[in-house]
Protein backbone atom coordinates (compact mmCIF):
# COMPACT_ATOMS: atom_id res chain seq x y z
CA UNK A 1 0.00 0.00 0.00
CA UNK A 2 1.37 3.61 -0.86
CA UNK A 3 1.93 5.70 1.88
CA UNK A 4 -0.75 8.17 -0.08
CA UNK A 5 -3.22 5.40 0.42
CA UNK A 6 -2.40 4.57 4.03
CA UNK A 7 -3.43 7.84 5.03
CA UNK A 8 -6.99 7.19 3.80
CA UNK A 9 -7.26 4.25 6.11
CA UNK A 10 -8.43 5.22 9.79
CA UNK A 11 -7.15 2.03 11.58
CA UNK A 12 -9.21 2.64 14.54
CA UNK A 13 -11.98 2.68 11.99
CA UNK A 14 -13.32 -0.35 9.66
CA UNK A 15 -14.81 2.04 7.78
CA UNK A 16 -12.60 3.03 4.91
CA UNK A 17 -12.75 6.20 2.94
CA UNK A 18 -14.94 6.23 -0.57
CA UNK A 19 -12.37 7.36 -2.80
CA UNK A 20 -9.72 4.91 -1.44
CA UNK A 21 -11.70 2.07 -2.26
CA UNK A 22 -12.88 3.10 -5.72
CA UNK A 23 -9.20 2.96 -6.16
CA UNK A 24 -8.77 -0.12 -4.69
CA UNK A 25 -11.71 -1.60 -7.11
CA UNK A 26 -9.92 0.20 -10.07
CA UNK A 27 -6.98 -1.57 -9.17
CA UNK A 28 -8.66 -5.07 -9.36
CA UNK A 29 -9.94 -4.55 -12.83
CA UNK A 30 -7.49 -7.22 -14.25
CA UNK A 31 -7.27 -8.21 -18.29
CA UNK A 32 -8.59 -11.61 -17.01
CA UNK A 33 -12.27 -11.90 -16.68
CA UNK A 34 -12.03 -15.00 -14.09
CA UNK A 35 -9.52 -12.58 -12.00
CA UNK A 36 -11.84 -9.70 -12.33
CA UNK A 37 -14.81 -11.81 -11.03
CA UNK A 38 -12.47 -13.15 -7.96
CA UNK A 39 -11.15 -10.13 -6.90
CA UNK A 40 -14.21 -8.12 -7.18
CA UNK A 41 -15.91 -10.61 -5.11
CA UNK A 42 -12.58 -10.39 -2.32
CA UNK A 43 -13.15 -6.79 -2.27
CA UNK A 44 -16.58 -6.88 -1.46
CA UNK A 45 -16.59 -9.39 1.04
CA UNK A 46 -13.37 -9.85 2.77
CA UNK A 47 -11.24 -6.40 2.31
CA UNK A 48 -13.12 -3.96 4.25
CA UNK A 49 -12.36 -6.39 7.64
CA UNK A 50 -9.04 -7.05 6.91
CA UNK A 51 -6.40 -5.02 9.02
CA UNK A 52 -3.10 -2.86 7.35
CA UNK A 53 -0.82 -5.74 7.36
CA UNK A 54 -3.69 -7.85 5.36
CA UNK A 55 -4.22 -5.25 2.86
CA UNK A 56 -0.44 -4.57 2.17
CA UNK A 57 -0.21 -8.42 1.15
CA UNK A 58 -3.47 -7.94 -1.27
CA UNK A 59 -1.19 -4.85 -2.65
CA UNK A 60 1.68 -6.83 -2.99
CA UNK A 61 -0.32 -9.37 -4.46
CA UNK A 62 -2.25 -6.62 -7.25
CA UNK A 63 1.86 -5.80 -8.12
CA UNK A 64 1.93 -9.20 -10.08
CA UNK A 65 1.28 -9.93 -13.29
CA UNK A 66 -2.64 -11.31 -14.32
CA UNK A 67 -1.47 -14.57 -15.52
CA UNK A 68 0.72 -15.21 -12.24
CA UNK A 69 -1.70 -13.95 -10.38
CA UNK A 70 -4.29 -16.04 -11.58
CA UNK A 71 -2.05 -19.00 -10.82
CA UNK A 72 -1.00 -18.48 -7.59
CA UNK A 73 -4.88 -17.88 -6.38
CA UNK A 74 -5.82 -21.37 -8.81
CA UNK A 75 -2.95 -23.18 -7.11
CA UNK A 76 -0.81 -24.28 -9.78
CA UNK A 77 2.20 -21.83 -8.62
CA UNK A 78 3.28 -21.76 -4.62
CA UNK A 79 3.05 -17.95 -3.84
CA UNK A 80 5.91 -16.34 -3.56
CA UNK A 81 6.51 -15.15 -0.25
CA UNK A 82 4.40 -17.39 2.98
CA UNK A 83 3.01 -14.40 4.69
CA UNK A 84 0.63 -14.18 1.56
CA UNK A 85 -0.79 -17.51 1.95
CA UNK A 86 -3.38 -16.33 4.57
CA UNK A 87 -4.83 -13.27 2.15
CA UNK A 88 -4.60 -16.38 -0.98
CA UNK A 89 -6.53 -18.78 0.85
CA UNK A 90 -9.73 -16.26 1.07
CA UNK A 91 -8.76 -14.71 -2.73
CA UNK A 92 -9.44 -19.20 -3.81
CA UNK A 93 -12.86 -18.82 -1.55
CA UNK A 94 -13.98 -15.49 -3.26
């Protein structure tokens, strides 16, 4: 998460600022339809409870590439680093 976008989050505060997350919804729309349907899903369900730490790892995980992506969340590639595996596990039940 950019520092810029950290400010928008009130961590005391589940309730996250409007323009913040129509950026973080922009930054889901993937070239992938199956990834845009998965992580539109996570974002509606599971991303406004997660805490900062959670929602760096979704960043770090938006940084890769669609088709990597895609594979990491389908479970034919191990991700990458194992502090993601927590935020993966609810992107595969999205």
């Amino acid at each position: 998460m950019r520092s810029s976008e950290a400010a928008l989050l009130n961590p005391q505060s589940p309730i996250l600022d409007p323009a913040f997350m129509q950026r973080v919804r922009w930054r889901c729309r993937r070239g992938l339809l199956e990834l845009d349907i998965v992580l539109g899903r996570f974002i509606e369900q599971r991303y406004p409870s997660m805490d900062h730490e959670q929602r760096v790892v979704f960043d770090e995980l938006l940084d890769m590439p669609d088709t990597e992506l895609w594979d990491v969340i389908t479970g034919k590639k191990e991700p990458a680093h194992a502090h993601q595996r927590v935020v993966l596990g609810w992107l595969k039940e999205a």
